[in-house]
N, C-alpha and C. Protein backbone atom coordinates (compact mmCIF):
# COMPACT_ATOMS: atom_id res chain seq x y z
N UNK A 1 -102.85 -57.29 8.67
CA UNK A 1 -101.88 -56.39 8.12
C UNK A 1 -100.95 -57.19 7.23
N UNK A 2 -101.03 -56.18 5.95
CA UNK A 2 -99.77 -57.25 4.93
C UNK A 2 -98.39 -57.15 5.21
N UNK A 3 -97.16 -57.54 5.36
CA UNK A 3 -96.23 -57.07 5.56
C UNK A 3 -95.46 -56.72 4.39
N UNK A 4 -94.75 -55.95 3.46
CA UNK A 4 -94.27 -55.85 2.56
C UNK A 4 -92.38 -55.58 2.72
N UNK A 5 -92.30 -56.10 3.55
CA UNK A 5 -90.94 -56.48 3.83
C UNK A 5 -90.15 -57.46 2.76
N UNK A 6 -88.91 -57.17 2.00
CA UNK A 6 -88.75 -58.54 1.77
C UNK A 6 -86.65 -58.68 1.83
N UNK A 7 -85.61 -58.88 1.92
CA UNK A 7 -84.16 -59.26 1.86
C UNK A 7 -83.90 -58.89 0.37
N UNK A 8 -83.28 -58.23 -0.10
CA UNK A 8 -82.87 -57.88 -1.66
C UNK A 8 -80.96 -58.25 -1.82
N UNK A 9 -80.63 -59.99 -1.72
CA UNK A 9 -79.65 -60.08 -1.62
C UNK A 9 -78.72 -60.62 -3.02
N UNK A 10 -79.17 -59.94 -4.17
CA UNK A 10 -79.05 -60.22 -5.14
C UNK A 10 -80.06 -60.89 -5.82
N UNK A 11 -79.86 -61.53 -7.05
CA UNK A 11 -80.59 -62.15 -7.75
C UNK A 11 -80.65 -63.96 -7.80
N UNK A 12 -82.02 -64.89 -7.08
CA UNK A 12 -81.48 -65.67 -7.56
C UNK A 12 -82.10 -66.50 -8.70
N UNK A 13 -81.07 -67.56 -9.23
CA UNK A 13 -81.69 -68.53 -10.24
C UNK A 13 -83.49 -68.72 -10.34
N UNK A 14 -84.30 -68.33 -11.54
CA UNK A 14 -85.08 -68.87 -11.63
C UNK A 14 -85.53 -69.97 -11.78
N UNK A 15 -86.69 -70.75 -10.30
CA UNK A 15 -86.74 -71.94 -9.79
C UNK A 15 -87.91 -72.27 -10.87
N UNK A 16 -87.93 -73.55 -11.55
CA UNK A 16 -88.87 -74.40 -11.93
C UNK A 16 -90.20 -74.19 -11.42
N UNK A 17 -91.00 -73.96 -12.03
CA UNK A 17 -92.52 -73.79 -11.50
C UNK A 17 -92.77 -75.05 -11.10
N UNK A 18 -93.37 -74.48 -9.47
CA UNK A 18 -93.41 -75.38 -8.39
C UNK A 18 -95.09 -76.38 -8.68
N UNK A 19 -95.19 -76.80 -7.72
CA UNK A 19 -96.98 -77.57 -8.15
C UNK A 19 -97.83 -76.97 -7.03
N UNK A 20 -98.76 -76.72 -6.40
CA UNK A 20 -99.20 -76.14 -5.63
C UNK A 20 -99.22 -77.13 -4.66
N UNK A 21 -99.10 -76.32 -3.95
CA UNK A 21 -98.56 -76.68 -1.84
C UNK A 21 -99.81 -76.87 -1.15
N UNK A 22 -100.20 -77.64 0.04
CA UNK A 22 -101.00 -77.91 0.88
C UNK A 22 -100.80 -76.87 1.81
N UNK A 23 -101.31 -75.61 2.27
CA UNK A 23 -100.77 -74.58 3.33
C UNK A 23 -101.95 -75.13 4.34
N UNK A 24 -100.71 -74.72 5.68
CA UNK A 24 -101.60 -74.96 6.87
C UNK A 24 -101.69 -74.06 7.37
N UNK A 25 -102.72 -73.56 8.59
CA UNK A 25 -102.67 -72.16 8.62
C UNK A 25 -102.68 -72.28 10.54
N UNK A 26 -101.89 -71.77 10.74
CA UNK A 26 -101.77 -71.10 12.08
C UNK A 26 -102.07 -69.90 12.81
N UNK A 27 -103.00 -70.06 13.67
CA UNK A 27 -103.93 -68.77 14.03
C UNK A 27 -103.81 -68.46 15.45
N UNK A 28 -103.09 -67.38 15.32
CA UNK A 28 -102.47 -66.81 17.26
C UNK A 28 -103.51 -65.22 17.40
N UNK A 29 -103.43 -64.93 18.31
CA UNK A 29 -104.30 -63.46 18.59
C UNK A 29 -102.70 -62.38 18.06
N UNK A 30 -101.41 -62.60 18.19
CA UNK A 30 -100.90 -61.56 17.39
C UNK A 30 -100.34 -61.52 16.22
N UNK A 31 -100.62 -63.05 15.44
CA UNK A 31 -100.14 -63.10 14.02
C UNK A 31 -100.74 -64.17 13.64
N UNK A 32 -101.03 -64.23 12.27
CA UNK A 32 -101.64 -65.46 11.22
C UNK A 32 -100.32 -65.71 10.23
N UNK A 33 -99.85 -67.50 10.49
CA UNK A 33 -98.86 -67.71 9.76
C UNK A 33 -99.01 -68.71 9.06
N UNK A 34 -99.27 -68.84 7.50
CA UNK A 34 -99.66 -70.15 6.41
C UNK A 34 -98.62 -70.38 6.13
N UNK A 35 -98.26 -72.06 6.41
CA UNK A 35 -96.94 -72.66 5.86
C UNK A 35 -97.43 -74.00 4.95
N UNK A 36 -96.66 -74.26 4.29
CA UNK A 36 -97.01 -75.68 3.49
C UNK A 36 -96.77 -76.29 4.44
N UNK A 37 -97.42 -77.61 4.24
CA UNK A 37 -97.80 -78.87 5.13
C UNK A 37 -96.31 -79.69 5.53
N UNK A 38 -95.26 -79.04 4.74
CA UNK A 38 -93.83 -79.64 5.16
C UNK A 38 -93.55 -79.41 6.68
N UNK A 39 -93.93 -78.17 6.96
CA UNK A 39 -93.69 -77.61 7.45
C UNK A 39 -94.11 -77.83 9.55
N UNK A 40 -93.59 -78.56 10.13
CA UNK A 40 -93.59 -79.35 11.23
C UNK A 40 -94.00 -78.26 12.62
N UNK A 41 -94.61 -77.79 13.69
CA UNK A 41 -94.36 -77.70 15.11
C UNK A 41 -93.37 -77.90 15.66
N UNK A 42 -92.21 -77.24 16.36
CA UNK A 42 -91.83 -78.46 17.12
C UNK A 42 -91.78 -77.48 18.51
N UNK A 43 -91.43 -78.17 19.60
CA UNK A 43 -91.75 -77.76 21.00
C UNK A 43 -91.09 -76.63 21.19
N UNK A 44 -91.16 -75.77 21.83
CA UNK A 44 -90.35 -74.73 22.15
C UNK A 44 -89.68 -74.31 23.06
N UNK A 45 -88.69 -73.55 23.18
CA UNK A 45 -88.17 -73.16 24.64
C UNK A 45 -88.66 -72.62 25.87
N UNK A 46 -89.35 -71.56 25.66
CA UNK A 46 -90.26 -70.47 26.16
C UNK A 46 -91.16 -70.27 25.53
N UNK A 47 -92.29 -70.16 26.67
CA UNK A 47 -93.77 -70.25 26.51
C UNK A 47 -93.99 -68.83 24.99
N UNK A 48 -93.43 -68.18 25.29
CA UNK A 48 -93.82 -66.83 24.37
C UNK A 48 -93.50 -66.74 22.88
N UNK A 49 -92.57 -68.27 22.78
CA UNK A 49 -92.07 -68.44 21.29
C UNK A 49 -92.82 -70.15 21.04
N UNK A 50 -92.88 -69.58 19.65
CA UNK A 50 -93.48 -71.06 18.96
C UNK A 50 -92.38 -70.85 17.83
N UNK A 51 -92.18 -72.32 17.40
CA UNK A 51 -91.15 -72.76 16.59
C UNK A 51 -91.63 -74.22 15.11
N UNK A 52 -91.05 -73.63 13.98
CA UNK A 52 -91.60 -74.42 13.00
C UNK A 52 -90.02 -74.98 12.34
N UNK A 53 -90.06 -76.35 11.48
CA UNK A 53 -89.40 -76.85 11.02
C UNK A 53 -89.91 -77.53 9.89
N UNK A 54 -88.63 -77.42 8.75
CA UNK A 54 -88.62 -78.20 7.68
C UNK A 54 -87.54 -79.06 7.00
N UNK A 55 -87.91 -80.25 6.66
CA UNK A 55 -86.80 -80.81 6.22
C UNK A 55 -86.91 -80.71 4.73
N UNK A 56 -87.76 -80.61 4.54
CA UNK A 56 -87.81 -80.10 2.93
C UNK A 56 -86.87 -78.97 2.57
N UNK A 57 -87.46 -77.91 2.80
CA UNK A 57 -86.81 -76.59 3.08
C UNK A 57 -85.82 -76.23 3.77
N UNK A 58 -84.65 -77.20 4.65
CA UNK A 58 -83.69 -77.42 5.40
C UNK A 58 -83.65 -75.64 6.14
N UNK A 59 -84.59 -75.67 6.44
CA UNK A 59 -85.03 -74.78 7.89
C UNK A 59 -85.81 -74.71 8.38
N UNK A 60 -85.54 -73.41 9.61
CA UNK A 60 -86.33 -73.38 10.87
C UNK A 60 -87.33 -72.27 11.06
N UNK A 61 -88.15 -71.98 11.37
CA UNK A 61 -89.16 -70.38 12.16
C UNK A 61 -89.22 -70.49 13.47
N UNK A 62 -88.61 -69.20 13.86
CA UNK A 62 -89.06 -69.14 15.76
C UNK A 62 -89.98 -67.73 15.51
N UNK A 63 -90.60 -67.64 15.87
CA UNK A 63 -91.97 -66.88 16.46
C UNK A 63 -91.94 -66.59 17.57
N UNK A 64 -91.77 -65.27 18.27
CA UNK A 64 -91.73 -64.92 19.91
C UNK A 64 -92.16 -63.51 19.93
N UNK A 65 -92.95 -63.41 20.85
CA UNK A 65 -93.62 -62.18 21.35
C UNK A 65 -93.50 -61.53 22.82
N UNK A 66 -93.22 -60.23 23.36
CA UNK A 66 -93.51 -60.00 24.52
C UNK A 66 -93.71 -59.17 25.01
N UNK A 67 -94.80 -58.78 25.76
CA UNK A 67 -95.60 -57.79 25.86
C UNK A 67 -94.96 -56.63 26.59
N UNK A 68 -95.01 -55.35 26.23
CA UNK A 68 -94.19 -54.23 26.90
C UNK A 68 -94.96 -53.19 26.67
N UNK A 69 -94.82 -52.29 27.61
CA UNK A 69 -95.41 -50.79 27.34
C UNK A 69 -94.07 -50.01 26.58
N UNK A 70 -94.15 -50.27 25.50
CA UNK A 70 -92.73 -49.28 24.66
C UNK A 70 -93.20 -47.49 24.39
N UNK A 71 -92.57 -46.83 25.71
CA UNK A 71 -92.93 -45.22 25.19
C UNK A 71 -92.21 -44.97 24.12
N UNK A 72 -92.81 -43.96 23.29
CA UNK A 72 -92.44 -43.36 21.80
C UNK A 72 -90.97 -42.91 22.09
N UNK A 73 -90.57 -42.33 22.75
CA UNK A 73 -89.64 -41.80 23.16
C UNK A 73 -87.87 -43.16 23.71
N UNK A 74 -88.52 -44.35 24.10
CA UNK A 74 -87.71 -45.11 23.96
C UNK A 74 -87.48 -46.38 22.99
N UNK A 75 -88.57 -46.41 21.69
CA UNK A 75 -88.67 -47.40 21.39
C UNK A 75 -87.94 -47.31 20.08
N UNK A 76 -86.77 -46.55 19.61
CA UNK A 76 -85.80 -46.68 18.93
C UNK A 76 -84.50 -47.50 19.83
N UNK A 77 -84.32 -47.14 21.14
CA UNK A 77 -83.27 -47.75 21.82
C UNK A 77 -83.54 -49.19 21.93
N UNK A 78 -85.39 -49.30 22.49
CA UNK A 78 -85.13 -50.67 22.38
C UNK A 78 -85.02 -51.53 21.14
N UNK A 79 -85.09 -51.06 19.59
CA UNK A 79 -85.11 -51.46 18.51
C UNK A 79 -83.97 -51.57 18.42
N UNK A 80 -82.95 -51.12 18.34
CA UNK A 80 -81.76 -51.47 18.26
C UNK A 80 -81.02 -52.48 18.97
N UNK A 81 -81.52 -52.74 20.65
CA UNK A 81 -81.16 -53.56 21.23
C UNK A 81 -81.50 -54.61 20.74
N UNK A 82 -82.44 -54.55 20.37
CA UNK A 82 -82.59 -56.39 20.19
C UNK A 82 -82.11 -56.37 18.86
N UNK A 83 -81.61 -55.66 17.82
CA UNK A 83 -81.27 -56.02 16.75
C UNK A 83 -79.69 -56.27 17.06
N UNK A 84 -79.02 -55.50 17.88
CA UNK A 84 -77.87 -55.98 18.63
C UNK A 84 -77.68 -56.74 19.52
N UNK A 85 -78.89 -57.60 19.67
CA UNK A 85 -78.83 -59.14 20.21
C UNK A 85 -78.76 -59.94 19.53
N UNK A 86 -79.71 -59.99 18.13
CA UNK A 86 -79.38 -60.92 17.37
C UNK A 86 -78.10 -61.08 16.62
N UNK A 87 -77.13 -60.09 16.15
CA UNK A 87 -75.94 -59.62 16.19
C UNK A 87 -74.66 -60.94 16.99
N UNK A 88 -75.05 -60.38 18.71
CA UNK A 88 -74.22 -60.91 19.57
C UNK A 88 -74.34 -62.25 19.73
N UNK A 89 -75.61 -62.77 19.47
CA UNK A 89 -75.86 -63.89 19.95
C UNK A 89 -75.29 -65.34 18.67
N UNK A 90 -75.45 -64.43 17.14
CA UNK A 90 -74.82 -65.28 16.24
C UNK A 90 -73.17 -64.98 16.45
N UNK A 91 -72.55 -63.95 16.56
CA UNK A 91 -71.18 -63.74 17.13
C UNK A 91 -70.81 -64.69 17.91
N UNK A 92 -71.73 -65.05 19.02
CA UNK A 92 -71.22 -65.81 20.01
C UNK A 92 -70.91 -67.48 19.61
N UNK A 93 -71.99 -67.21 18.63
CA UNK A 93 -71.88 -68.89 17.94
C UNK A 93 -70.83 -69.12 16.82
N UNK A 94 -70.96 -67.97 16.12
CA UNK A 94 -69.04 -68.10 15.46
C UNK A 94 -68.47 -66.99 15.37
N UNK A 95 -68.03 -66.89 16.28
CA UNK A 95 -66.65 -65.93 16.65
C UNK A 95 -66.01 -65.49 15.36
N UNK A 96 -65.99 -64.20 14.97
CA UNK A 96 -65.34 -63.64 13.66
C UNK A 96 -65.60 -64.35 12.55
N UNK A 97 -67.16 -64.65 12.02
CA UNK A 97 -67.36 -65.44 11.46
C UNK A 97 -68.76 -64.89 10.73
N UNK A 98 -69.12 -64.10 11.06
CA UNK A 98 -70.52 -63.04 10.70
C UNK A 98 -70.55 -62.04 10.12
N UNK A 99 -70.22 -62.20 8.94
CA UNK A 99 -70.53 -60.73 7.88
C UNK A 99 -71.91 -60.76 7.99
N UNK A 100 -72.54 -59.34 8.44
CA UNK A 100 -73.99 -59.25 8.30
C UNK A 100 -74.11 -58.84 6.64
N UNK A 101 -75.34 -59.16 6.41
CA UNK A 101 -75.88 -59.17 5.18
C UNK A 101 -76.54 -57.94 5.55
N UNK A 102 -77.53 -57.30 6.08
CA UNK A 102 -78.22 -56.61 6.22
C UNK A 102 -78.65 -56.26 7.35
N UNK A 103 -78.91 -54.82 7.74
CA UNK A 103 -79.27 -54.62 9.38
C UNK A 103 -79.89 -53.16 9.17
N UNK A 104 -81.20 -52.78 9.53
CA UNK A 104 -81.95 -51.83 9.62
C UNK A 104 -82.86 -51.66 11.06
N UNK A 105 -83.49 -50.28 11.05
CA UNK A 105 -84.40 -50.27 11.74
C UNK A 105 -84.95 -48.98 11.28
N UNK A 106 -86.01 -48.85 10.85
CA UNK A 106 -87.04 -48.00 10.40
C UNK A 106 -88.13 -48.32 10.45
N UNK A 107 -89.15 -46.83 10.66
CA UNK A 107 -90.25 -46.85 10.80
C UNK A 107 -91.39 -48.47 9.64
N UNK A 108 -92.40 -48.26 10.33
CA UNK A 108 -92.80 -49.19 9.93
C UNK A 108 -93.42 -48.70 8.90
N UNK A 109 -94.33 -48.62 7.59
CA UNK A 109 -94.30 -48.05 6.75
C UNK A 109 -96.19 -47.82 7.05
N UNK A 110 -97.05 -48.94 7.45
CA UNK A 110 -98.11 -48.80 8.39
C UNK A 110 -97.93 -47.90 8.98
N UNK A 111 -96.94 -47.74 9.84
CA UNK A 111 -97.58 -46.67 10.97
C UNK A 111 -97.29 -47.20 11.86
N UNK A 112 -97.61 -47.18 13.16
CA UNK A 112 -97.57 -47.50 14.49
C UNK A 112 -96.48 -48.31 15.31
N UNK A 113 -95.22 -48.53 14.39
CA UNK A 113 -94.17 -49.59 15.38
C UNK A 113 -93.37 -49.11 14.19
N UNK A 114 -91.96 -49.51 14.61
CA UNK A 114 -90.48 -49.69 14.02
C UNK A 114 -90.29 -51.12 13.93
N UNK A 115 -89.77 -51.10 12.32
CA UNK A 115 -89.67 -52.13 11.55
C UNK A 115 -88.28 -52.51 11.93
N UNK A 116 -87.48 -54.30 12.27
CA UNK A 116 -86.68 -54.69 12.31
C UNK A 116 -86.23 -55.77 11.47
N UNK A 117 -84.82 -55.26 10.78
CA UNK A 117 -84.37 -56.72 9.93
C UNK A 117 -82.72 -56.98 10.22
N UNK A 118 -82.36 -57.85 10.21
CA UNK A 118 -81.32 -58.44 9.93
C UNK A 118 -80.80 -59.88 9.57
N UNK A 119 -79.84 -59.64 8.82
CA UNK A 119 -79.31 -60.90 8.45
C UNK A 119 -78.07 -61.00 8.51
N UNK A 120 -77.61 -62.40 8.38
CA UNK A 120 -76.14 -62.74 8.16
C UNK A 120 -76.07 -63.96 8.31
N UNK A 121 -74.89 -64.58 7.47
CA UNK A 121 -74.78 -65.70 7.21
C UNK A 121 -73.32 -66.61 8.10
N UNK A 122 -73.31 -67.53 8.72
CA UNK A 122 -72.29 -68.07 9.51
C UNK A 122 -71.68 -69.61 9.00
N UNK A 123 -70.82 -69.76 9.23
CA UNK A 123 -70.50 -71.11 8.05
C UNK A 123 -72.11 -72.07 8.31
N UNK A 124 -72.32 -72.56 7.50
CA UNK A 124 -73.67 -73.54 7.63
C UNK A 124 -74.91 -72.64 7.58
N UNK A 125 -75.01 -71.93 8.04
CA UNK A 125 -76.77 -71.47 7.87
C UNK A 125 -76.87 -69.48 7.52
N UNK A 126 -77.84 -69.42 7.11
CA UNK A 126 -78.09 -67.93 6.69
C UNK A 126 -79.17 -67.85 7.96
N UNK A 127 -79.14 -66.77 8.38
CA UNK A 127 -80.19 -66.33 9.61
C UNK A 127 -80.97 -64.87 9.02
N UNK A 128 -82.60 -64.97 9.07
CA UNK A 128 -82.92 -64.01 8.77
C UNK A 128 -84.05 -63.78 9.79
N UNK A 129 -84.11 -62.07 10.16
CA UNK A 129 -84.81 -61.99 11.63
C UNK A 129 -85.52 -60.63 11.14
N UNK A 130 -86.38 -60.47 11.36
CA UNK A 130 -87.76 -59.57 11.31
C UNK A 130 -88.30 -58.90 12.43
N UNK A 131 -88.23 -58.11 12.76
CA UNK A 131 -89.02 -57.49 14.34
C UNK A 131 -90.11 -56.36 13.98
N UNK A 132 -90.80 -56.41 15.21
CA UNK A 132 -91.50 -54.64 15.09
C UNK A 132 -91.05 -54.54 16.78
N UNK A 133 -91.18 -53.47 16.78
CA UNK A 133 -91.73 -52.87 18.30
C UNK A 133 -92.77 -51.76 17.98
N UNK A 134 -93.84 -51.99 18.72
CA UNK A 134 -95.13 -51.12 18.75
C UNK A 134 -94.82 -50.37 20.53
N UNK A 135 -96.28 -50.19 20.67
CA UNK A 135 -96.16 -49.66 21.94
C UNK A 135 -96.82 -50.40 22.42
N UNK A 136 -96.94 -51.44 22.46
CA UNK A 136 -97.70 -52.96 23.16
C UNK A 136 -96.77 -53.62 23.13
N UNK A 137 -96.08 -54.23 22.69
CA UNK A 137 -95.31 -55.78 22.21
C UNK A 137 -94.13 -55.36 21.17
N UNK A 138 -93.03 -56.63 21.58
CA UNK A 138 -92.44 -56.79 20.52
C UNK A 138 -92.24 -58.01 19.94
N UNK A 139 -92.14 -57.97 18.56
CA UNK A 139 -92.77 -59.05 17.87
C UNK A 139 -91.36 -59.81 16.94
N UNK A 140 -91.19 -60.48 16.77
CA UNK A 140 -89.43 -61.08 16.42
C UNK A 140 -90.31 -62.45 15.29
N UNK A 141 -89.95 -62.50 14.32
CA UNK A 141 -89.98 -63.56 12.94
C UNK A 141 -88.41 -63.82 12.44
N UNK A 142 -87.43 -65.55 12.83
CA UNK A 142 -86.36 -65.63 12.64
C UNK A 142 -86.75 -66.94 11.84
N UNK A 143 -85.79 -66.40 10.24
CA UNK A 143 -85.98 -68.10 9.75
C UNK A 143 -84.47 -68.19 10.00
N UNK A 144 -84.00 -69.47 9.78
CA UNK A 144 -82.75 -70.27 9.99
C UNK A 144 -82.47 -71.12 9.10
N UNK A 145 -81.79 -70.82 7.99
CA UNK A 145 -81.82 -72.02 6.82
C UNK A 145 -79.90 -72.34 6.95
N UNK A 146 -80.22 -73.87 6.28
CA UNK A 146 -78.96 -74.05 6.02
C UNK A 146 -78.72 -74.29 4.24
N UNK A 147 -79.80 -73.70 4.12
CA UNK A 147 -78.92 -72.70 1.76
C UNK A 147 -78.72 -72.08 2.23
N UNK A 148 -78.04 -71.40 1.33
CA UNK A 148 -76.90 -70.26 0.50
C UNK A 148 -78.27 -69.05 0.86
N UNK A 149 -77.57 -67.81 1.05
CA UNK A 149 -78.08 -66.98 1.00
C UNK A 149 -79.25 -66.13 0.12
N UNK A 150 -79.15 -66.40 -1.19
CA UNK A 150 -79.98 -66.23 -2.06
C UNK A 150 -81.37 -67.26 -2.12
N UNK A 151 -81.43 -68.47 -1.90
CA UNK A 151 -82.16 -69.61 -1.57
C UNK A 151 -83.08 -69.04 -0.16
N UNK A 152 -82.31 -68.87 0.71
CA UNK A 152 -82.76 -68.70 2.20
C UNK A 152 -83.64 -67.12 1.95
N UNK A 153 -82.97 -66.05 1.41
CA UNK A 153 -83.82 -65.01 0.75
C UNK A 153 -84.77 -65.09 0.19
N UNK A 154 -85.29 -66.10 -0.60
CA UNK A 154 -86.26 -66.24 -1.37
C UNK A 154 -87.27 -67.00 -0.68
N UNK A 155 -86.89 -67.96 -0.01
CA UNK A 155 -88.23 -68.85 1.19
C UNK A 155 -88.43 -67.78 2.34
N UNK A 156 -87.59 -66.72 2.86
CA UNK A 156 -87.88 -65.54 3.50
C UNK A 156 -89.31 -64.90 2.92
N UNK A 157 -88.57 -64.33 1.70
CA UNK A 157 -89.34 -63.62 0.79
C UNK A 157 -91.33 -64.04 1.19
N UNK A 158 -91.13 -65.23 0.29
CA UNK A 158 -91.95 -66.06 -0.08
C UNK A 158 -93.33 -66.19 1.49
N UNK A 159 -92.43 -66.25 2.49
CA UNK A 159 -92.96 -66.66 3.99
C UNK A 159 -93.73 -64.95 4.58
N UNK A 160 -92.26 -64.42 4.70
CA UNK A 160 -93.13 -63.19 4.73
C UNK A 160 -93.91 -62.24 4.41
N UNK A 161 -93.47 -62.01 2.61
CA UNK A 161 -94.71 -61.64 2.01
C UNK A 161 -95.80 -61.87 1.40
N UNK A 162 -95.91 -63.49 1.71
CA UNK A 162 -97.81 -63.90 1.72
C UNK A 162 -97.88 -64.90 2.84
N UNK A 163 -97.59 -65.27 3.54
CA UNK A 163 -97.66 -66.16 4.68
C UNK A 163 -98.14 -65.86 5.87
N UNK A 164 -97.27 -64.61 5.90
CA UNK A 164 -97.14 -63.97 7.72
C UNK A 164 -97.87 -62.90 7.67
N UNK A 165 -98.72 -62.91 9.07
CA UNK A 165 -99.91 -61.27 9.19
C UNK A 165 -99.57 -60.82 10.66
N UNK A 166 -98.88 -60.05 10.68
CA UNK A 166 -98.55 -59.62 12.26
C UNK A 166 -99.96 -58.30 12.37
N UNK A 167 -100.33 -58.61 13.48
CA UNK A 167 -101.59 -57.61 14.27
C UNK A 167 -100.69 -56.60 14.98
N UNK A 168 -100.73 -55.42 14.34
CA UNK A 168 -100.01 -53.93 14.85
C UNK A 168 -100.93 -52.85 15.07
N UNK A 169 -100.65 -52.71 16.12
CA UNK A 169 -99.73 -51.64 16.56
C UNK A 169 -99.50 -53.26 18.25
């Protein structure tokens, strides 16, 4: 599945045509994720999240999945919750310090799950977070950059709409 998601946080500077990238490709049973070869493993917290790093790109990808029976009937409440986790949880890290950039939840345009985004930026890093909830799983894509918002939008961009293949429903 393609995702056609992408952050529309203005316009930024047109970047120098790049040289072509070494992509590596990472292959899970609920998503296929191609990153350039900058682009590092590193260990993770919990078994259900995998986590990528760059020093090139002065950010991060966490990847986490977890399996739920989401009835139709509750899986707007839980869409919101976790979008009001990611919310609380950057709050908690700077206190009155989080203008969100962006925060949705709508249908998925596929079909079968509700689409999740949000962003916001906290002194030092822009945070951008991606969800679905289906009626199997819910599925969470967070990059973590420390550019400027427009920069961090565009390696978003770039990641999610040819990189990342989430398996939905």
């Amino acid at each position: 599945m393609k995702i056609s998601y992408s952050f529309k946080l203005g316009q930024p500077p047109q970047p120098p045509a790049r040289p072509a990238e070494k992509i590596v490709e990472y292959s899970y049973n609920e998503f296929l994720l191609n990153l350039p070869d900058h682009w590092r493993q590193v260990r993770a917290p919990e078994n259900n999240t995998l986590c990528w790093a760059s020093e090139a790109a002065n950010a991060a990808i966490t990847v986490s999945f977890d399996f739920y029976a989401v009835p139709d009937e509750k899986a707007m409440e839980v869409a919101q919750f976790c979008v009001q986790q990611r919310r609380q949880a950057l709050e908690k890290a700077a206190p009155g310090q989080v203008p969100p950039l962006r925060e949705s939840v709508k249908p998925y345009s596929g079909g079968g799950a509700l689409e999740l985004a949000y962003a916001a930026q906290i002194p030092g890093s822009t945070y951008m977070y991606l969800g679905y909830v289906s009626a199997r799983k819910i599925f969470n894509f967070t990059l973590t950059s420390g550019a400027d918002k427009l920069a961090a939008a565009e390696l978003f961009n770039r990641i999610v709409g040819g990189w990342l293949r989430v398996k939905l429903p």
